[in-house]
Every structure is written in structure tokens, then in C-alpha cells.
N, C-alpha and C. Protein backbone atom coordinates (compact mmCIF):
# COMPACT_ATOMS: atom_id res chain seq x y z
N UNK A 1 5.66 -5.05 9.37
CA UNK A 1 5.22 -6.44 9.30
C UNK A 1 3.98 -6.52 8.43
N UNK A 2 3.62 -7.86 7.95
CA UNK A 2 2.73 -7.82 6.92
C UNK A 2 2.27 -9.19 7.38
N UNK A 3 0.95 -9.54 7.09
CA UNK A 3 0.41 -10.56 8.04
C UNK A 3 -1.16 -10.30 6.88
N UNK A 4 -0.91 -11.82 5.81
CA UNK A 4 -2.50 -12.02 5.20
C UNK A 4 -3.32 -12.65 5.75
N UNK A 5 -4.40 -12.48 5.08
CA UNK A 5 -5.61 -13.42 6.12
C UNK A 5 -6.86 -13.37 4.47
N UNK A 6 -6.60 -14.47 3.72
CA UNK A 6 -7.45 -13.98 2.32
C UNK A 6 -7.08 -13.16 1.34
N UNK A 7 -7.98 -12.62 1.21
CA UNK A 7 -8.11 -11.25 -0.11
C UNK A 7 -7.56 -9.90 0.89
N UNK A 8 -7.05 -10.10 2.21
CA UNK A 8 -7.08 -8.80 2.65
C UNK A 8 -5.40 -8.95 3.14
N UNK A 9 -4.49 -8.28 3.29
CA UNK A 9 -3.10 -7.46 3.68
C UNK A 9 -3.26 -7.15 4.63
N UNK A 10 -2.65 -7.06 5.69
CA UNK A 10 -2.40 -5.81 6.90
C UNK A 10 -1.23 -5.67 6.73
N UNK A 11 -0.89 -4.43 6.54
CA UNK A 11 0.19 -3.44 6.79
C UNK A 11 0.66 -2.93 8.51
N UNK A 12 1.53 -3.40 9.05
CA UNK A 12 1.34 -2.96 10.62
C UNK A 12 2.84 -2.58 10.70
N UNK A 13 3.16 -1.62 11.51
CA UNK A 13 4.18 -0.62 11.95
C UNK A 13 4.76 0.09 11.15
N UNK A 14 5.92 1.04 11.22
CA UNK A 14 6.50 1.81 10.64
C UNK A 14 6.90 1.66 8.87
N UNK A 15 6.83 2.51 8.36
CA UNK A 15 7.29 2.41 7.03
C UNK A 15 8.47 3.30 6.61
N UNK A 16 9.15 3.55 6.51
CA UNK A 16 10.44 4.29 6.46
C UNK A 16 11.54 3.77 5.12
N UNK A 17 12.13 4.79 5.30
CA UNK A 17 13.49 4.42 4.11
C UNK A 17 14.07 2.89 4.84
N UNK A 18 14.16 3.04 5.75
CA UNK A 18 15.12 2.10 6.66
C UNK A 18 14.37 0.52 6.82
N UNK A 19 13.57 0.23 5.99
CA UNK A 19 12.18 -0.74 6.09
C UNK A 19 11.86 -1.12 4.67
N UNK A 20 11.24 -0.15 4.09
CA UNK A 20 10.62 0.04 3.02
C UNK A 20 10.64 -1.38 1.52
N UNK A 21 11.95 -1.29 1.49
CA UNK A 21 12.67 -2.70 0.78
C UNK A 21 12.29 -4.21 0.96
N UNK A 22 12.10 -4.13 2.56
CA UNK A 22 11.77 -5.59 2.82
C UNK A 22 10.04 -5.39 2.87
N UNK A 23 9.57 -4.65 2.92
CA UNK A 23 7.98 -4.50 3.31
C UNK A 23 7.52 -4.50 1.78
N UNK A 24 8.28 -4.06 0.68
CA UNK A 24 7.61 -4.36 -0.34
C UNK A 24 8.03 -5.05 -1.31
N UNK A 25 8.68 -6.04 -0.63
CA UNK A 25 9.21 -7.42 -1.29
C UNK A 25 8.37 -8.12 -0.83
N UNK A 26 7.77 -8.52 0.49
CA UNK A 26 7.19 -9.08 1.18
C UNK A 26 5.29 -8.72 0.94
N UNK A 27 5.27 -7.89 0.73
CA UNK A 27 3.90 -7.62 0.09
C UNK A 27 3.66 -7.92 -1.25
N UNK A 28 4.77 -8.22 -1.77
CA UNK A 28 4.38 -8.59 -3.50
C UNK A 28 4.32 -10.31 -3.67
N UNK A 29 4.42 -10.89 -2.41
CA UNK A 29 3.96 -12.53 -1.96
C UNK A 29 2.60 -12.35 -2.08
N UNK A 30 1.64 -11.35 -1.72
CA UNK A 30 0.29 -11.32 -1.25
C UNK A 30 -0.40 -11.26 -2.59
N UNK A 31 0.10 -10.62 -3.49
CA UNK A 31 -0.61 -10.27 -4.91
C UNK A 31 -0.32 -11.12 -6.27
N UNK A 32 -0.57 -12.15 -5.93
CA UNK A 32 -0.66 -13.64 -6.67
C UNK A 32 -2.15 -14.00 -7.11
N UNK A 33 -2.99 -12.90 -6.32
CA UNK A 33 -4.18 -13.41 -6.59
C UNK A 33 -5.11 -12.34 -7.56
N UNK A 34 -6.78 -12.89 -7.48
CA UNK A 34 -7.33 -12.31 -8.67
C UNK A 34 -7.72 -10.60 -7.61
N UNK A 35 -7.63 -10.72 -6.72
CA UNK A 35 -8.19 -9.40 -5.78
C UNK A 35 -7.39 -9.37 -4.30
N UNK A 36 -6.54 -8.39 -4.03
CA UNK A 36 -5.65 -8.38 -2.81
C UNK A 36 -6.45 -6.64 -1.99
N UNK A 37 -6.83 -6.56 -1.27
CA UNK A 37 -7.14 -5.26 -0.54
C UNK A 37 -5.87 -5.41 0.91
N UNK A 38 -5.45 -3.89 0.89
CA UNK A 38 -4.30 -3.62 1.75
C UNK A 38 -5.08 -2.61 2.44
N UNK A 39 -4.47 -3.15 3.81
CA UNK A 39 -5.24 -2.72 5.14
C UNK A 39 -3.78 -2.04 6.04
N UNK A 40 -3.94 -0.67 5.88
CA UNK A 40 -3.01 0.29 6.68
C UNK A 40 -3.42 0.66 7.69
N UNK A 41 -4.35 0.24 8.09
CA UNK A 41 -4.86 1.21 9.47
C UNK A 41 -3.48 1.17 10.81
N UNK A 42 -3.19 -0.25 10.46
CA UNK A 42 -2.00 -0.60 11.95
C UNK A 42 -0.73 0.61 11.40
N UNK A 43 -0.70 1.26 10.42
CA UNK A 43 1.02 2.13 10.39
C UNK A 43 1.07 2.72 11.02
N UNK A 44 2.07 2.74 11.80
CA UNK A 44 2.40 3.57 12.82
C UNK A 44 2.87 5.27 12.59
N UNK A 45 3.84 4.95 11.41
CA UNK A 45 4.84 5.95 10.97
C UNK A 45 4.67 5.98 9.15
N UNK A 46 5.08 6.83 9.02
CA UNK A 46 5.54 7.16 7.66
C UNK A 46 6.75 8.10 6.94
N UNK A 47 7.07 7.72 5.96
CA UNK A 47 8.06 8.88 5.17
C UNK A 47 8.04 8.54 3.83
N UNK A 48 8.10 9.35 3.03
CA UNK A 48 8.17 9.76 1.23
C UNK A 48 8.25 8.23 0.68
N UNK A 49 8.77 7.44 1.47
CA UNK A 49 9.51 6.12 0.63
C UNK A 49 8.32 5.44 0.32
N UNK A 50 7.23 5.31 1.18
CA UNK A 50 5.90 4.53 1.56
C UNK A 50 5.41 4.96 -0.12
N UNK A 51 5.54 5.87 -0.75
CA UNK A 51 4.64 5.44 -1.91
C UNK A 51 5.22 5.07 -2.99
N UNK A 52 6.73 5.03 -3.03
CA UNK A 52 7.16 3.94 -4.12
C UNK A 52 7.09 2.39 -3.89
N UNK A 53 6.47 2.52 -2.11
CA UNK A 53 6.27 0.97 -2.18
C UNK A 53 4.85 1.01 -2.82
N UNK A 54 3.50 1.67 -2.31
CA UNK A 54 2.68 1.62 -3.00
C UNK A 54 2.66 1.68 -4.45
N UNK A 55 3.12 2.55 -5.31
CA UNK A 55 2.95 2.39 -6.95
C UNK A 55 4.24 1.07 -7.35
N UNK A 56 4.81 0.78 -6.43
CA UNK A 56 5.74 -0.98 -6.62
C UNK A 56 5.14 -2.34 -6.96
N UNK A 57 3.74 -2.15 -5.97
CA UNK A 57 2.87 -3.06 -5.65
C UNK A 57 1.62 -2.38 -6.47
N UNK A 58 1.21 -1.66 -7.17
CA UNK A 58 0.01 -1.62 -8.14
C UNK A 58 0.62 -2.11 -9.03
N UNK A 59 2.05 -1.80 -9.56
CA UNK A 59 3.13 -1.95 -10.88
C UNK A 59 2.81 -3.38 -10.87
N UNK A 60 3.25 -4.16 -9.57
CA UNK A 60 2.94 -5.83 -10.00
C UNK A 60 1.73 -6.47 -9.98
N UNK A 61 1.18 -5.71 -9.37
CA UNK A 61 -0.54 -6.60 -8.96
C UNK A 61 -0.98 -6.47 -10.30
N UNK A 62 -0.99 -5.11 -11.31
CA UNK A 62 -0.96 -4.94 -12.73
C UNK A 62 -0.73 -6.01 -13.77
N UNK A 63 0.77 -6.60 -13.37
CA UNK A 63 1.35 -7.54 -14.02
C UNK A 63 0.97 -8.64 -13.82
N UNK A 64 0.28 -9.12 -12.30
CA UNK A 64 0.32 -10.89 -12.37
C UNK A 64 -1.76 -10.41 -12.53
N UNK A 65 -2.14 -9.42 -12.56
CA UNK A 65 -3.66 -9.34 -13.00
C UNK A 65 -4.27 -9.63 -11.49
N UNK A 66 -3.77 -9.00 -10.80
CA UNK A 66 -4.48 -8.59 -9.37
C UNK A 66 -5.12 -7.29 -8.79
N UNK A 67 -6.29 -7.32 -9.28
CA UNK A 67 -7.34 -5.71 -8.70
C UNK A 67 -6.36 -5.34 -7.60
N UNK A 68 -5.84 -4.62 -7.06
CA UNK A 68 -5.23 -3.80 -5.69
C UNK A 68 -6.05 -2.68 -5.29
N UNK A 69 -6.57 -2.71 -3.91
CA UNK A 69 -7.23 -1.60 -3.00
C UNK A 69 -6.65 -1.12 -2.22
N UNK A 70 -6.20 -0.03 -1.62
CA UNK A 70 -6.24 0.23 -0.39
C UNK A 70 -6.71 0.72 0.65
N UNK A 71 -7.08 0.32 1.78
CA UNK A 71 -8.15 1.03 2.75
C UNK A 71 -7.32 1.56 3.89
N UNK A 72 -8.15 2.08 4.37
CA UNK A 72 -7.77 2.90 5.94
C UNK A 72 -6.44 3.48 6.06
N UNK A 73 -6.17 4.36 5.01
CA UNK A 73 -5.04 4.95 5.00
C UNK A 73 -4.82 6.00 6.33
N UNK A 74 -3.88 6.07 7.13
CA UNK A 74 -3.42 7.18 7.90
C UNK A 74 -3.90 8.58 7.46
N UNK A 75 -3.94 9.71 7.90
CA UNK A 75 -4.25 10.50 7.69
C UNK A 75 -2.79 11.37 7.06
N UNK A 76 -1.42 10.83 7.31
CA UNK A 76 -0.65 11.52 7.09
C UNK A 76 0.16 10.69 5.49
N UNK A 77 -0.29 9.66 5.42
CA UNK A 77 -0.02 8.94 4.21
C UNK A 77 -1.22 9.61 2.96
N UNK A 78 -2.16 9.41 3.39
CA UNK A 78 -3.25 10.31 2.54
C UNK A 78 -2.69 11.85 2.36
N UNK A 79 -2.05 12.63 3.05
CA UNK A 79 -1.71 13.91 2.69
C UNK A 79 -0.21 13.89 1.67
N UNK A 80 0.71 12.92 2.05
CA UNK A 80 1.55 12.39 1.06
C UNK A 80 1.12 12.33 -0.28
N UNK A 81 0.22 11.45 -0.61
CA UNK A 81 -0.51 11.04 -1.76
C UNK A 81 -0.80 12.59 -2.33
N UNK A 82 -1.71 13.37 -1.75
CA UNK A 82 -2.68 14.38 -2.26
C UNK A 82 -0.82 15.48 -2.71
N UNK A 83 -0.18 15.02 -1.94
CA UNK A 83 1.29 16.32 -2.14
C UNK A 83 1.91 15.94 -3.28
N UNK A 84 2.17 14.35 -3.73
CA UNK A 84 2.61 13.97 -4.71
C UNK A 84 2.15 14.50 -5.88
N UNK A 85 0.52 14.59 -5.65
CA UNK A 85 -0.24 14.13 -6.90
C UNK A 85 -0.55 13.41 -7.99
N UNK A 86 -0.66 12.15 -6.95
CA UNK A 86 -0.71 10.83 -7.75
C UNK A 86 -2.57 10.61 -6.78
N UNK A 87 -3.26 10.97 -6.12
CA UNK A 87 -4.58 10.73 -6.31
C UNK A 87 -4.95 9.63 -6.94
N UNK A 88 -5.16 10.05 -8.13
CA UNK A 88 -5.68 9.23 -9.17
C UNK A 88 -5.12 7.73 -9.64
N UNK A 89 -3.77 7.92 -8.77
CA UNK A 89 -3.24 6.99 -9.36
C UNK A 89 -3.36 5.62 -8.13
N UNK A 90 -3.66 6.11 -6.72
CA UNK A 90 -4.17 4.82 -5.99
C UNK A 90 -5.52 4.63 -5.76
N UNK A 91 -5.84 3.41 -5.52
CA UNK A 91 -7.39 3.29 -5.67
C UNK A 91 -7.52 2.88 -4.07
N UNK A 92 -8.37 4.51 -3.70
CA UNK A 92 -8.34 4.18 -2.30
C UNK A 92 -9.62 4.72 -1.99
N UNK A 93 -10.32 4.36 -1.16
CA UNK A 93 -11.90 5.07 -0.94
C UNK A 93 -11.49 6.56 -0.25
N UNK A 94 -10.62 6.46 0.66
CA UNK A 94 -10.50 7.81 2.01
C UNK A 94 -9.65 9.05 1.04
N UNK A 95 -9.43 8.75 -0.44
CA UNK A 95 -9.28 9.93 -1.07
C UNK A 95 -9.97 10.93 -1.56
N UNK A 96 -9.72 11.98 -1.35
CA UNK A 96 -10.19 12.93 -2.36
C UNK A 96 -10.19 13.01 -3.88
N UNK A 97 -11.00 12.96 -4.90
CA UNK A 97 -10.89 12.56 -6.20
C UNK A 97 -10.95 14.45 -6.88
């Protein structure tokens, strides 16, 4: 589920193959604007799929000219990221650079 409130996203429950599609169709409503920050702290779950939704949603926030952040990443979505080795490629404070 995805639930805005401003410049900020919440991301809340599971993210999975079985999800993934509608969660980042539904998050690319939020990035219409000049600055969107995405708030993961509520994920419950994760799997591999979670970061083609993330580089889905930099790809458009890119396009309509929306800064994209993300904060309070899980600890197991952050180890995703660092396995990929795309780092560099989300702009997140709780990374390692």
C-alpha cells in the first residue's frame, strides 16, 4: 500500500514479485511533483523485484523532473542494493557510498 501525505510516500507492507506491478504503478501517481521522498520504513517483506520498482520510479521521477529520495530503507533492502551494485545509483542517506 502506498499512502501520500505532501512531498513524502509511505511505502507500507510487503513487496514481492506477486505485488510489485501494482505498487509501482501506483507510486508513479506520487512523482508529478518538483521533490517526492519515499518512506520504507513500514516494508514488511522483500524480494529482488523491489528494485526494479525502485530504478522504475527514479526512471520517471527523471522524466517528469522530480528530485526522488529514499529514506529508512530496511536493512534487508539496503543489502539487496549493496548485492546488486547499484549504490550509487539510489539516492539514499542509510547507504554506504
Amino acid at each position: 500500500m502506498i499512502t501520500g501525505h505532501g512531498e513524502k510516500m509511505i511505502v507500507q507492507g510487503p513487496i514481492t514479485i506477486d505485488n510489485v506491478v501494482d505498487i509501482t504503478e501506483r507510486g508513479k501517481a506520487y512523482l508529478d511533483r518538483p521533490r517526492q521522498v519515499v518512506d520504507l520504513q513500514q516494508i514488511t517483506s522483500v524480494d529482488s523485484s523491489v528494485i526494479s520498482m525502485m530504478l522504475e520510479w527514479l526512471r520517471t521521477a527523471r522524466l517528469q523532473g522530480c528530485q526522488l529520495q529514499f529514506i529508512n530503507l530496511p536493512p534487508n533492502l539496503a543489502t539487496l542494493i549493496q548485492l546488486y551494485g547499484i549504490v550509487e545509483m539510489i539516492p539514499a542517506s542509510e547507504l554506504p557510498h
